[in-house]
N, C-alpha and C. Protein backbone atom coordinates (compact mmCIF):
# COMPACT_ATOMS: atom_id res chain seq x y z
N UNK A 1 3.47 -21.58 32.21
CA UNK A 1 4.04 -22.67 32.99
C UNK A 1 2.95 -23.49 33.71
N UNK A 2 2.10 -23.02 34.70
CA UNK A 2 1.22 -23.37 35.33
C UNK A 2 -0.08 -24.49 34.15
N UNK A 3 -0.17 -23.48 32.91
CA UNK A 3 -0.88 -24.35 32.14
C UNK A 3 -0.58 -25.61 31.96
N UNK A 4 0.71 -25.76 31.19
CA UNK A 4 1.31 -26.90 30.48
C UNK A 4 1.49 -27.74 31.73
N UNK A 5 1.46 -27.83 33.65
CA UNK A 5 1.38 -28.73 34.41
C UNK A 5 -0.20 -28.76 34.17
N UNK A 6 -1.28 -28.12 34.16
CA UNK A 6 -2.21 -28.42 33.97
C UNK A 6 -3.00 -29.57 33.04
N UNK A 7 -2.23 -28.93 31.60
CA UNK A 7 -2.08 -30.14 30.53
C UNK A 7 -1.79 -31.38 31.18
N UNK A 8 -0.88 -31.31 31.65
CA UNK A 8 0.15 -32.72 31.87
C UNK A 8 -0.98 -33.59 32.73
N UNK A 9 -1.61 -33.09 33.83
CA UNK A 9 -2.46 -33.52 35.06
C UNK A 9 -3.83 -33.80 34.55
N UNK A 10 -4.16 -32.94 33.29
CA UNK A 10 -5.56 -32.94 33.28
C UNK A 10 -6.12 -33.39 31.89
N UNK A 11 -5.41 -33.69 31.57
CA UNK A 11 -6.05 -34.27 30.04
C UNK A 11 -5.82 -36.08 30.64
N UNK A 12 -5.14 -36.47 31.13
CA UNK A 12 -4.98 -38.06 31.05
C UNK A 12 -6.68 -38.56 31.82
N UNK A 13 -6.77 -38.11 33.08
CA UNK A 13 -8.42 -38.21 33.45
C UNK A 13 -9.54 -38.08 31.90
N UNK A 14 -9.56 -36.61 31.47
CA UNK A 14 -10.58 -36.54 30.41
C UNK A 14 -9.87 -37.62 29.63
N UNK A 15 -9.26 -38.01 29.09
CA UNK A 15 -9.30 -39.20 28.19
C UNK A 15 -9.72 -40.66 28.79
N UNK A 16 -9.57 -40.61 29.50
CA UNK A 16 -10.20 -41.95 30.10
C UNK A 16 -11.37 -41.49 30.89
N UNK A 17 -12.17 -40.30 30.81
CA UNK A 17 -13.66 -40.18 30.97
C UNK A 17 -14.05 -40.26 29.17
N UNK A 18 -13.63 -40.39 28.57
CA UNK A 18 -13.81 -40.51 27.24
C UNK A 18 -14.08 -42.28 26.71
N UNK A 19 -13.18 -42.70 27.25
CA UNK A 19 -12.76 -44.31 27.48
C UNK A 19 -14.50 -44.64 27.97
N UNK A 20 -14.36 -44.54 29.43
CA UNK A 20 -15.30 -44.31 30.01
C UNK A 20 -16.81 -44.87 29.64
N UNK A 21 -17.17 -43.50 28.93
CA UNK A 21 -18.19 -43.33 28.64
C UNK A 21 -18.32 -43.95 27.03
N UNK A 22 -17.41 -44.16 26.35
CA UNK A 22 -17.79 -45.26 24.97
C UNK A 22 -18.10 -46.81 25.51
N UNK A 23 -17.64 -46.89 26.54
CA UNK A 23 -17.93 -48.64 27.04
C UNK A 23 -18.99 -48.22 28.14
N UNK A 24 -19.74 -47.47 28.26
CA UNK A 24 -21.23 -47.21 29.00
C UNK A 24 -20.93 -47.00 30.11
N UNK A 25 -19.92 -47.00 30.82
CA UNK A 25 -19.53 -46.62 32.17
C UNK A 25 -19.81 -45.00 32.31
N UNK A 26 -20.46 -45.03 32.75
CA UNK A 26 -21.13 -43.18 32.52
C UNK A 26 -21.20 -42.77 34.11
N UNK A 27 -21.26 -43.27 35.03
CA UNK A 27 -20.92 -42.83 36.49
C UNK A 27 -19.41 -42.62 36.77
N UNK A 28 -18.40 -43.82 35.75
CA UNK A 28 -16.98 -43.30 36.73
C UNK A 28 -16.59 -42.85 35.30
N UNK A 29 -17.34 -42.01 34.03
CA UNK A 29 -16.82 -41.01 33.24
C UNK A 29 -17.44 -39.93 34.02
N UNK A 30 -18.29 -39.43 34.34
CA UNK A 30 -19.01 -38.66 35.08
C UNK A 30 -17.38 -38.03 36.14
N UNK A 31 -17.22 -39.07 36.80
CA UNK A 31 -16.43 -39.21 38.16
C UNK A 31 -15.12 -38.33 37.19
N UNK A 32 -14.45 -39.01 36.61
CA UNK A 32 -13.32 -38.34 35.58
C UNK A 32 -13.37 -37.44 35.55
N UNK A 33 -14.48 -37.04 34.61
CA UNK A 33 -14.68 -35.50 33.69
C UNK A 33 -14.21 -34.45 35.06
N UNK A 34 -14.90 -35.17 36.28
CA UNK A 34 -14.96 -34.10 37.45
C UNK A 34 -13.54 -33.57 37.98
N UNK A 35 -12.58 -34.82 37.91
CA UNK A 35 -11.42 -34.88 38.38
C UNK A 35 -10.59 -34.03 37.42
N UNK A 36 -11.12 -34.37 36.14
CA UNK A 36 -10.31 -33.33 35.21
C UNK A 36 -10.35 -31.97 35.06
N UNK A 37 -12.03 -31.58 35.18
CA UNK A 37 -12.03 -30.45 35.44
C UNK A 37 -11.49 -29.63 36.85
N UNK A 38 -11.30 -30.56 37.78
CA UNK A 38 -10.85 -29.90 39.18
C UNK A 38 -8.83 -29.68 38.65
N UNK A 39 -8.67 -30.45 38.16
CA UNK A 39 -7.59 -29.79 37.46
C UNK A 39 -7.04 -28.85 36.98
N UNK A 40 -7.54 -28.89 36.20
CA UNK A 40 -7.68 -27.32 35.49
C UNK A 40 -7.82 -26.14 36.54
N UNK A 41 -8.77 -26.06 36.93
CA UNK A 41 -9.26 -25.25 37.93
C UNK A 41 -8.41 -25.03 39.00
N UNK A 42 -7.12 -25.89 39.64
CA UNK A 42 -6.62 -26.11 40.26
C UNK A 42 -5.26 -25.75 39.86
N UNK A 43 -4.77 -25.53 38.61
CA UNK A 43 -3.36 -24.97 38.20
C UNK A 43 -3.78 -23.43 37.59
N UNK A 44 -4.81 -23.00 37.74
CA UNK A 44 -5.24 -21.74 37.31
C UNK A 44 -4.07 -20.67 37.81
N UNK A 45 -4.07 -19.26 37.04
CA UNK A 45 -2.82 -18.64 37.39
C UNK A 45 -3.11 -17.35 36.90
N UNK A 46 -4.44 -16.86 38.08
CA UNK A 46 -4.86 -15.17 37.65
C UNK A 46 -3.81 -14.05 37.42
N UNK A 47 -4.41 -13.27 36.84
CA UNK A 47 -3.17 -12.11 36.88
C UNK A 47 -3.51 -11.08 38.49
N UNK A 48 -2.67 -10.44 38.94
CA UNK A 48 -2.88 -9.93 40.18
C UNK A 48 -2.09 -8.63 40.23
N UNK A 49 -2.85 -7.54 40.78
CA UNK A 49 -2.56 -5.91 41.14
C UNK A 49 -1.30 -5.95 41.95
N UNK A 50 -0.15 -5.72 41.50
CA UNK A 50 1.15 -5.82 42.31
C UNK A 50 1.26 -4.11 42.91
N UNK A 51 1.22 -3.77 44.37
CA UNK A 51 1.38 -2.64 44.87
C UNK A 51 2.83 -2.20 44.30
N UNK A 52 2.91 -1.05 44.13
CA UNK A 52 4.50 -0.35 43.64
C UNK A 52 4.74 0.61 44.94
N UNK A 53 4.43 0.58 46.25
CA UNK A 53 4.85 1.63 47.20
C UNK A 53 6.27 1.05 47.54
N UNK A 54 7.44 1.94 47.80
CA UNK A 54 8.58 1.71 48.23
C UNK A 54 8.39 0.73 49.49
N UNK A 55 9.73 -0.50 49.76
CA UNK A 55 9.23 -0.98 50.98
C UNK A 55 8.50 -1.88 51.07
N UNK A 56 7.37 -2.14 50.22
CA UNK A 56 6.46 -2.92 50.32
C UNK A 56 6.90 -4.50 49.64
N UNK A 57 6.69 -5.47 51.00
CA UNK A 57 7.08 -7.06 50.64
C UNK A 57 5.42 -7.83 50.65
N UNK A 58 5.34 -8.11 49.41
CA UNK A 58 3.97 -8.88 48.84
C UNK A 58 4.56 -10.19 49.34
N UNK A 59 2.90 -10.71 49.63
CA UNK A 59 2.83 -12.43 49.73
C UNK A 59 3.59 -13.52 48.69
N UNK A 60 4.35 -14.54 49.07
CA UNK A 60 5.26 -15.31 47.88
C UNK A 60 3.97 -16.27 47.24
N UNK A 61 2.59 -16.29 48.15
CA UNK A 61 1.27 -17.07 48.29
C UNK A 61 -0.10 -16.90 48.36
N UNK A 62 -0.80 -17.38 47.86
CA UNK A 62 -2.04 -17.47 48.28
C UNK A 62 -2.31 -18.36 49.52
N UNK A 63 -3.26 -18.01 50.58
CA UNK A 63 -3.31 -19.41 51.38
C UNK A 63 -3.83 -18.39 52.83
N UNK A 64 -3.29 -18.86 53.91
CA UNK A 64 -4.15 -18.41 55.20
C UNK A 64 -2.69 -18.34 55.66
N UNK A 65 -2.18 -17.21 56.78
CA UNK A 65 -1.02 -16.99 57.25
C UNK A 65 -0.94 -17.83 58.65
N UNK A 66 -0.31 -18.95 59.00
CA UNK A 66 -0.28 -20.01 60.34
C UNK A 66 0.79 -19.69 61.31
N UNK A 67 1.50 -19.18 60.87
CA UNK A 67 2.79 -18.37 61.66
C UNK A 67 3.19 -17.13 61.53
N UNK A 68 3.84 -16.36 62.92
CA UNK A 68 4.57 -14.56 62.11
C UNK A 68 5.20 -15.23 63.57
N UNK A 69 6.88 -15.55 63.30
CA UNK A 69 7.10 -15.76 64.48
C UNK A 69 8.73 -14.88 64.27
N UNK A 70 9.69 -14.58 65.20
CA UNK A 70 10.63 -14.54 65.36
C UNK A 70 12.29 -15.91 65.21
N UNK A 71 12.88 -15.49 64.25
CA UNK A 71 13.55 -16.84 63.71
C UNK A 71 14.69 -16.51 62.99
N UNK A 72 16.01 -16.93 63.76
CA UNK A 72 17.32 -16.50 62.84
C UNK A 72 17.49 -17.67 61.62
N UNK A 73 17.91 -17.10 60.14
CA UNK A 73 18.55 -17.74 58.87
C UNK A 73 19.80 -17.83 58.93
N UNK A 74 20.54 -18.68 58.94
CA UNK A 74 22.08 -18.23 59.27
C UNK A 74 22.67 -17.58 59.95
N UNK A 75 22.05 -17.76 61.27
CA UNK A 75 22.79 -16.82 62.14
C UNK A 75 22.40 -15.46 61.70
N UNK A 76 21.40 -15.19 60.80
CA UNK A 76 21.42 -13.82 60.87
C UNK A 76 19.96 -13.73 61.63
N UNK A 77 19.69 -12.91 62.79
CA UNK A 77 17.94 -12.15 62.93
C UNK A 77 16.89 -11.81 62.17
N UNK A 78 15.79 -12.12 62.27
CA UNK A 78 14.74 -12.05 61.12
C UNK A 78 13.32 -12.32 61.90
N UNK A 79 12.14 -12.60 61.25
CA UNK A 79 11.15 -13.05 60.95
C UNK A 79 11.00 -13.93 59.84
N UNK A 80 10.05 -15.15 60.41
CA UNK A 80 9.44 -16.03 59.28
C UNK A 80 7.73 -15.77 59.06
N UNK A 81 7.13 -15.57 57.83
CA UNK A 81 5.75 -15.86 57.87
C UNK A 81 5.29 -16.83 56.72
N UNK A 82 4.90 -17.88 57.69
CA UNK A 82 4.42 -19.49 57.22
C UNK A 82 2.44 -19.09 56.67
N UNK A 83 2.85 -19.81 55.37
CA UNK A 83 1.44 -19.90 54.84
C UNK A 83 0.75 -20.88 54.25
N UNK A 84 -0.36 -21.48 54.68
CA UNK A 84 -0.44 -22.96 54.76
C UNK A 84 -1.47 -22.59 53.04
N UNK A 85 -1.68 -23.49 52.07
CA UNK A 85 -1.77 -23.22 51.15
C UNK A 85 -3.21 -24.52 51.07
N UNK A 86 -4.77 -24.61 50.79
CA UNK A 86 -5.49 -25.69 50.73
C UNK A 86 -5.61 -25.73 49.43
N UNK A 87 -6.09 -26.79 48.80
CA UNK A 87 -5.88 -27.50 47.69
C UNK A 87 -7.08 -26.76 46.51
N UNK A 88 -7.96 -25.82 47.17
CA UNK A 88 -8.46 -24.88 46.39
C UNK A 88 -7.85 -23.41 46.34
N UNK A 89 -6.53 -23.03 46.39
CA UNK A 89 -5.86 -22.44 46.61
C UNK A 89 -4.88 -21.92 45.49
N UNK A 90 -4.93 -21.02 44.63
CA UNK A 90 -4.32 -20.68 43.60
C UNK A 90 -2.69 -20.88 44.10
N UNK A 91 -2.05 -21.72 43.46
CA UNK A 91 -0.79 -23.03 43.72
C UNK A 91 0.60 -22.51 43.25
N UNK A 92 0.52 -21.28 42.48
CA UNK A 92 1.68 -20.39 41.77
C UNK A 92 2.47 -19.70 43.04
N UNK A 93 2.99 -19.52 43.05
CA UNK A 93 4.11 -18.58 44.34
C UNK A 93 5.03 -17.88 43.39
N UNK A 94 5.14 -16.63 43.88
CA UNK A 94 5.70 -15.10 43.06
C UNK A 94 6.97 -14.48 44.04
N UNK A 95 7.90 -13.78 43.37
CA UNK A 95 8.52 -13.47 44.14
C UNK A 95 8.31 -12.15 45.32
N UNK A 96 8.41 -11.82 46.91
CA UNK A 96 7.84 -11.10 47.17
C UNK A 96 8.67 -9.77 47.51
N UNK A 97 10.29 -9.67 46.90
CA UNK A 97 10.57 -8.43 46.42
C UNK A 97 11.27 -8.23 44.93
N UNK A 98 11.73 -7.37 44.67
CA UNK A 98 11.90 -6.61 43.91
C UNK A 98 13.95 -7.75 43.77
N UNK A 99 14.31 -8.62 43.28
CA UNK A 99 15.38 -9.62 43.94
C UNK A 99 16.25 -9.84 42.79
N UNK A 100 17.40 -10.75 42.92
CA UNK A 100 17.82 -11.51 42.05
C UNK A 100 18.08 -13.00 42.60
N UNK A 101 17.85 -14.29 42.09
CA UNK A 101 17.87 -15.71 43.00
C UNK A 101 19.28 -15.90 43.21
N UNK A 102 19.97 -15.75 44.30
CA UNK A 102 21.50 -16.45 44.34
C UNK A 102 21.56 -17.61 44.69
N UNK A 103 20.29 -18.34 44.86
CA UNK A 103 21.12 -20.00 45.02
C UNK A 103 19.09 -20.87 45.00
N UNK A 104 19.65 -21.86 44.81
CA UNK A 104 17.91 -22.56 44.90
C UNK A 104 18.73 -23.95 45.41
N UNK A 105 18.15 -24.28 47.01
CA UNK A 105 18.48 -25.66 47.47
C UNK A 105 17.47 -26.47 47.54
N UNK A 106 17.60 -27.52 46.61
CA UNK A 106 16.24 -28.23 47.10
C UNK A 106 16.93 -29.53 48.42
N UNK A 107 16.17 -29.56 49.23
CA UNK A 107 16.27 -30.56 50.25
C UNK A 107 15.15 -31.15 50.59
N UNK A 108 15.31 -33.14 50.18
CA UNK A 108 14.32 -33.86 50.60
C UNK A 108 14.22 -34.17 51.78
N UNK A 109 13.11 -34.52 52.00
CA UNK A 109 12.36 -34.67 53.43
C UNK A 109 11.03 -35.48 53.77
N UNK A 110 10.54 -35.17 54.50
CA UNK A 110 9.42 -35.68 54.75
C UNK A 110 7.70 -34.99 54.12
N UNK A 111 6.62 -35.60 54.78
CA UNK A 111 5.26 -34.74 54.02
C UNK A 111 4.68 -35.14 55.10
N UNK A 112 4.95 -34.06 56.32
CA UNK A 112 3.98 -33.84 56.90
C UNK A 112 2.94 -32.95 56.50
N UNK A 113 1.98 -32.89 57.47
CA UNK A 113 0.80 -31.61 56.87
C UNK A 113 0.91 -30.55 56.78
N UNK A 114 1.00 -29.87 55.93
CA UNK A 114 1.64 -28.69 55.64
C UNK A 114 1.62 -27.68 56.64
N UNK A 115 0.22 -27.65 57.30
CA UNK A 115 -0.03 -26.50 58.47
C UNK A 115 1.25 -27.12 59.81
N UNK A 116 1.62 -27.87 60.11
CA UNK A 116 2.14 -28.21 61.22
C UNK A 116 3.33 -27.67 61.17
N UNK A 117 3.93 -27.11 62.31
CA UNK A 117 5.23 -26.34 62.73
C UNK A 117 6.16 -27.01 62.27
N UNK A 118 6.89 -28.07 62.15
CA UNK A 118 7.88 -28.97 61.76
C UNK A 118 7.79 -28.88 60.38
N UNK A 119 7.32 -28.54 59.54
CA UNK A 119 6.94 -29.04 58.28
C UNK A 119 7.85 -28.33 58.19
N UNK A 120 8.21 -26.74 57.99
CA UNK A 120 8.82 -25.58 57.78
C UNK A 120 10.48 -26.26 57.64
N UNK A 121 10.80 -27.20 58.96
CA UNK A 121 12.06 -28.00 58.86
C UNK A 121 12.60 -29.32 58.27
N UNK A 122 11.32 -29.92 58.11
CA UNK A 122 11.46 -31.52 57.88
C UNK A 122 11.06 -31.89 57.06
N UNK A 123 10.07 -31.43 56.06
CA UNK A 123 9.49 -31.58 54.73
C UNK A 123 10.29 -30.91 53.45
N UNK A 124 9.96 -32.10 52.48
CA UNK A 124 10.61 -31.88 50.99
C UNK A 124 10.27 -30.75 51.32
N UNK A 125 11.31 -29.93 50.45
CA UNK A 125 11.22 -28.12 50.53
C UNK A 125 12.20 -27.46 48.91
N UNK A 126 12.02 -26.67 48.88
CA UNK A 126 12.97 -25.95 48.06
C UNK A 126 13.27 -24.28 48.49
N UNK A 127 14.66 -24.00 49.04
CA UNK A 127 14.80 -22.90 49.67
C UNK A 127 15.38 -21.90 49.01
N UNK A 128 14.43 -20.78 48.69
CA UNK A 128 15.04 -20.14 47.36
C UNK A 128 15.61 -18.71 48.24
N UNK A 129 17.10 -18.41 47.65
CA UNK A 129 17.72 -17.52 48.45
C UNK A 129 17.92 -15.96 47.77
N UNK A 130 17.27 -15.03 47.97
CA UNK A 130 16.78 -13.92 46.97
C UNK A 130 17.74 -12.80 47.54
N UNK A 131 18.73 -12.17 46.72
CA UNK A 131 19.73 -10.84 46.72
C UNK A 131 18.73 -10.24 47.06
N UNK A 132 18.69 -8.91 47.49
CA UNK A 132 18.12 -7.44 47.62
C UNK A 132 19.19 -6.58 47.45
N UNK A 133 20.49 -6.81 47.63
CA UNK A 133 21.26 -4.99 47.70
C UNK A 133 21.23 -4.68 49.07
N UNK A 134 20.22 -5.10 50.01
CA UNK A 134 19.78 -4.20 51.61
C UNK A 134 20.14 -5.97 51.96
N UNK A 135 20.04 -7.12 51.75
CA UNK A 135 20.28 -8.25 52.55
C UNK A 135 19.50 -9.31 51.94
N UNK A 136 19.91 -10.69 52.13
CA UNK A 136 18.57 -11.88 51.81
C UNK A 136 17.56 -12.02 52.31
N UNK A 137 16.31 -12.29 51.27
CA UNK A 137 15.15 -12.73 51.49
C UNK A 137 14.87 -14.21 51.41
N UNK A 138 14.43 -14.99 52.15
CA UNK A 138 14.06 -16.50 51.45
C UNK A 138 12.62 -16.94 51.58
N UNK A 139 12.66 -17.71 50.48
CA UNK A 139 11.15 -18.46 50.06
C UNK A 139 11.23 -19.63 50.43
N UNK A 140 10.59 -20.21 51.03
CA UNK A 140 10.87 -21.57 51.34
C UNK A 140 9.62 -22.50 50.38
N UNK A 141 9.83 -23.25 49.54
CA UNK A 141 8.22 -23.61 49.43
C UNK A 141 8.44 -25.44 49.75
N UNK A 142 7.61 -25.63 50.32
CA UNK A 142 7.48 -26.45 50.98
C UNK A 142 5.88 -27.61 50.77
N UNK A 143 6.41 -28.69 50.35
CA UNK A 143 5.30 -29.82 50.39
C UNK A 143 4.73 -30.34 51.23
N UNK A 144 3.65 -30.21 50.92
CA UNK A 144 2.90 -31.26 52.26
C UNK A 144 2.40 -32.76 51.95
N UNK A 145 1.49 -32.96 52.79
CA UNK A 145 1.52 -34.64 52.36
C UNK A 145 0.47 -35.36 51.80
N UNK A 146 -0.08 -34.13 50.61
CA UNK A 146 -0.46 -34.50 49.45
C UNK A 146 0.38 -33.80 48.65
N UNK A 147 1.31 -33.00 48.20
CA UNK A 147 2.11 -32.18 47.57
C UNK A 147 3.27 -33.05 47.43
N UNK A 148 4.38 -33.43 46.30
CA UNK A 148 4.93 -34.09 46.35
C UNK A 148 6.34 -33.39 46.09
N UNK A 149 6.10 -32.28 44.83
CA UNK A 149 6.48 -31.67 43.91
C UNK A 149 6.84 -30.28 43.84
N UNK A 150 7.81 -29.67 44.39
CA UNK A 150 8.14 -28.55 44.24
C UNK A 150 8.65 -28.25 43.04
N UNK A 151 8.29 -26.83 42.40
CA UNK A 151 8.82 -26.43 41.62
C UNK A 151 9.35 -24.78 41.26
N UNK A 152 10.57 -24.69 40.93
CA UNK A 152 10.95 -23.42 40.54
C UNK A 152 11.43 -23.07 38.90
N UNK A 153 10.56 -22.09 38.83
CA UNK A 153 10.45 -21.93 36.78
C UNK A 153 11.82 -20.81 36.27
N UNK A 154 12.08 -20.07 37.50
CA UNK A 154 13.72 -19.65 37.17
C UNK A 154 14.95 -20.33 37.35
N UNK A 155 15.71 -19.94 36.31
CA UNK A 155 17.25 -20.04 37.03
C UNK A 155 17.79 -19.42 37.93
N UNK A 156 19.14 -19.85 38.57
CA UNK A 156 19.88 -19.05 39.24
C UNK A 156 20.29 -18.22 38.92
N UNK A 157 20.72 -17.18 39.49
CA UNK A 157 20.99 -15.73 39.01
C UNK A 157 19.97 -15.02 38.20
N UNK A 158 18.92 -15.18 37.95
CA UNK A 158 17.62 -15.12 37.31
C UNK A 158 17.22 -13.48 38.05
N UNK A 159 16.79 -12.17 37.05
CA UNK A 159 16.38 -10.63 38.27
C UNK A 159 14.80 -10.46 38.14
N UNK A 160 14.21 -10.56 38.90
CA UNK A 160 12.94 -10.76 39.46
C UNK A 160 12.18 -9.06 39.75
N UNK A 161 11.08 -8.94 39.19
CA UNK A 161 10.52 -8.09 40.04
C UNK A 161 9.23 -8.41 40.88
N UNK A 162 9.21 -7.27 41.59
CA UNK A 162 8.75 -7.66 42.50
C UNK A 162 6.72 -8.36 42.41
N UNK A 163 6.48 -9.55 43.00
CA UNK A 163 5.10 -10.12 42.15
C UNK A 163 4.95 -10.91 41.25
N UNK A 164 6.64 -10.93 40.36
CA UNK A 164 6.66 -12.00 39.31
C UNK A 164 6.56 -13.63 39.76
N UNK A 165 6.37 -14.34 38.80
CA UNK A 165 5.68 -15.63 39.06
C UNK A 165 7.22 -16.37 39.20
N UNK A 166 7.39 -17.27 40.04
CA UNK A 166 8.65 -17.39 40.69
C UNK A 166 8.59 -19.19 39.98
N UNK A 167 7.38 -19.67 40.61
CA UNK A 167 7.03 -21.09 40.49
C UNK A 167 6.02 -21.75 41.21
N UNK A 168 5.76 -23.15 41.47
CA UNK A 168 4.49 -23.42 41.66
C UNK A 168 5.00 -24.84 42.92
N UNK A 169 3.94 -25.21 43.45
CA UNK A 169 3.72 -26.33 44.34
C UNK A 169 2.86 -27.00 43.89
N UNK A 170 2.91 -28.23 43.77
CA UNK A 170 1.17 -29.40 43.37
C UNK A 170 0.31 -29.42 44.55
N UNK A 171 -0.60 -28.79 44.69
CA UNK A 171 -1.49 -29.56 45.01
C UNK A 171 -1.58 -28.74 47.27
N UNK A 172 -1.80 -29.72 47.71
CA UNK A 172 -1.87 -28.66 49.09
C UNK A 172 -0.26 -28.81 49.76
N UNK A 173 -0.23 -27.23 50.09
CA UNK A 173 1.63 -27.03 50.55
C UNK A 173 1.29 -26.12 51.24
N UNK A 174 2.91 -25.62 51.53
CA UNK A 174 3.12 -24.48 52.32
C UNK A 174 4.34 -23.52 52.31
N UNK A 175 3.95 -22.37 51.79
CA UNK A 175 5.60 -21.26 51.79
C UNK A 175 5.85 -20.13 53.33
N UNK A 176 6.70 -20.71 53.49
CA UNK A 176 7.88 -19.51 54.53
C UNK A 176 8.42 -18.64 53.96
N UNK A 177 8.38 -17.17 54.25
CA UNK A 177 9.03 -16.24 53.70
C UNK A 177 9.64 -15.77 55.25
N UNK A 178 10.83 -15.40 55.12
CA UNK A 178 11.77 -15.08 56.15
C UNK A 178 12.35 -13.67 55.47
N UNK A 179 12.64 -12.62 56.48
CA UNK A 179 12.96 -11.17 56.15
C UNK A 179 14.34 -11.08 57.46
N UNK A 180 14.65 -9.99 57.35
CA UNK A 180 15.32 -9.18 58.19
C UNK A 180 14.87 -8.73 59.24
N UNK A 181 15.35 -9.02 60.49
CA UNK A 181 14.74 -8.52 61.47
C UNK A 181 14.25 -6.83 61.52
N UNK A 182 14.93 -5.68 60.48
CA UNK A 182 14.55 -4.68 60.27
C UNK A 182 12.88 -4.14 59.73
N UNK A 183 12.39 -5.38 58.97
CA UNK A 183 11.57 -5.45 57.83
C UNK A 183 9.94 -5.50 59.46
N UNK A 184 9.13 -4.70 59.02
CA UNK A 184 8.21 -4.69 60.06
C UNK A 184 6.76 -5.18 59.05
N UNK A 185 6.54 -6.57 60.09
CA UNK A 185 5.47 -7.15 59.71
C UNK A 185 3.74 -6.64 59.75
N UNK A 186 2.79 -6.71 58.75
CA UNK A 186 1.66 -5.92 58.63
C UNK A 186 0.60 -6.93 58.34
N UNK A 187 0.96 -8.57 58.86
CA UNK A 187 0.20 -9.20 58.57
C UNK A 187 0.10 -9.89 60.01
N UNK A 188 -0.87 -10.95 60.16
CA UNK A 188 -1.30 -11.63 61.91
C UNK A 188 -1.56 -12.82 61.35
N UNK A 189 -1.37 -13.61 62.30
CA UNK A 189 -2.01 -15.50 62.13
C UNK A 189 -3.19 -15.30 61.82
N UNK A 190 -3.94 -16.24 60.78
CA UNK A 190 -5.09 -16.02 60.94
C UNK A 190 -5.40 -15.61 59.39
N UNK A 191 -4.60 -14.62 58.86
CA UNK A 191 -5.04 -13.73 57.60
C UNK A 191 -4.99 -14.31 56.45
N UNK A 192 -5.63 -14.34 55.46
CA UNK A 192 -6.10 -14.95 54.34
C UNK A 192 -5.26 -14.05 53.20
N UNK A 193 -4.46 -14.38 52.66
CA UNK A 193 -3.39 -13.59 51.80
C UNK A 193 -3.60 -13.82 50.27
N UNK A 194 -2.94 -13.09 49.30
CA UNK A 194 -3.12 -13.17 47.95
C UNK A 194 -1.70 -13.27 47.63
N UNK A 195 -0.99 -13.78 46.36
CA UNK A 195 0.74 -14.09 46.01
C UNK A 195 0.49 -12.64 45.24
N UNK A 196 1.57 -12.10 45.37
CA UNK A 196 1.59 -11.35 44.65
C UNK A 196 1.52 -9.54 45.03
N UNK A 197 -0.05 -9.06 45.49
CA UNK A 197 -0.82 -8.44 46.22
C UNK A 197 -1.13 -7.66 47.58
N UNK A 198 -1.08 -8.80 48.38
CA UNK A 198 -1.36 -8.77 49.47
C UNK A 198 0.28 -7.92 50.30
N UNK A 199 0.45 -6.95 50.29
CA UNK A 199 1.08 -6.83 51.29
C UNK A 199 1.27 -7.13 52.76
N UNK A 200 2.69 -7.76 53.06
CA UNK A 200 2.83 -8.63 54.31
C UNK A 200 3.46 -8.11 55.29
N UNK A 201 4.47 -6.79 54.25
CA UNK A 201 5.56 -6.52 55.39
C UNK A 201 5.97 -5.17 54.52
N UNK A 202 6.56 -4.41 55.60
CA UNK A 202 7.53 -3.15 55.15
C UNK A 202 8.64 -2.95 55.39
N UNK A 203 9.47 -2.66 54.38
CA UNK A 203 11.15 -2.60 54.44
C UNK A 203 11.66 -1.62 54.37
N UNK A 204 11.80 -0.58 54.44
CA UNK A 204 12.37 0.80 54.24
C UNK A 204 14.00 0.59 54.50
């Protein structure tokens, strides 16, 4: 999935560094080639060590953790942890339990900067609402204001394990993952996370 947006983004630059450089313009083919290759490089989509300990809720992200705050979903009690995502930032988001998707809302909005508190409410978003059996999990992924483009590569009702590749954001964003107020958090503002990997939280 991640490739074929890659394709899509990164071949139109190399062809017109191709352009480019047959009509002697060799500084803004130069300039191209660069943009194309930051492309590529930029929809990349490593494979990653998914922990199997019971309990254990992996990152939906790569990125730096900007929030662990206290925050009801519907009236129900929980935690949110907001992760601001920079544009050298592996851009895929995974699911971070073990789930099935019961609903995907996308709601437009605004593009503020992804790190800013409001964003979480007021920015294009797509709010993905994940079964467990024990209660909902949600993903929020969220654009910022170079990010235009949310995307989710499952369907609804779609059964997920836990780490699988869920879908992607363009470019610099930001995902909210919200738990159960039961679910005890193992991550702090500040922390530099992996999608997938990184354990964030424990659910027993």
């Amino acid at each position: 999935m991640a490739f074929r947006e890659a394709l899509k983004y990164g071949i139109p630059p190399l062809v017109l560094a191709l352009v480019a450089g047959l009509a002697g313009w060799h500084v803004v083919a130069a300039i191209l080639v660069v943009a194309g290759a930051f492309v590529f490089y930029f929809f990349r989509d490593p494979e990653r060590d998914v922990p199997h300990e019971a309990g254990a809720v992996v990152s939906p992200a790569d990125g730096r953790v900007v929030e662990v705050v206290e925050e009801a979903f519907d009236g129900r009690p929980g935690k949110r942890i907001s992760i601001f995502l920079s544009i050298f930032n592996v851009h895929v988001n995974r699911s971070p339990v073990k789930a099935r998707i019961e609903s995907v809302d996308y709601r437009p909005g605004k593009f503020y900067a992804a790190m800013r508190a409001r964003a979480s409410m007021e920015n294009e978003q797509n709010v993905i609402r994940l079964e467990t059996g024990r209660g909902p999990v949600i993903v929020k992924q969220i654009a910022g204001w170079i990010a235009r483009r949310v995307l989710v590569w499952k369907p609804v009702g779609a059964s997920l394990e836990r780490g699988e590749r869920l879908g992607m954001i363009r470019f610099g964003s930001r995902v909210d993952l919200w738990l159960p107020a039961e679910a005890r958090i193992v991550v702090s503002k500040g922390q530099n996370v992996h999608g997938g990997s990184s354990v964030v939280a424990q659910w027993s």
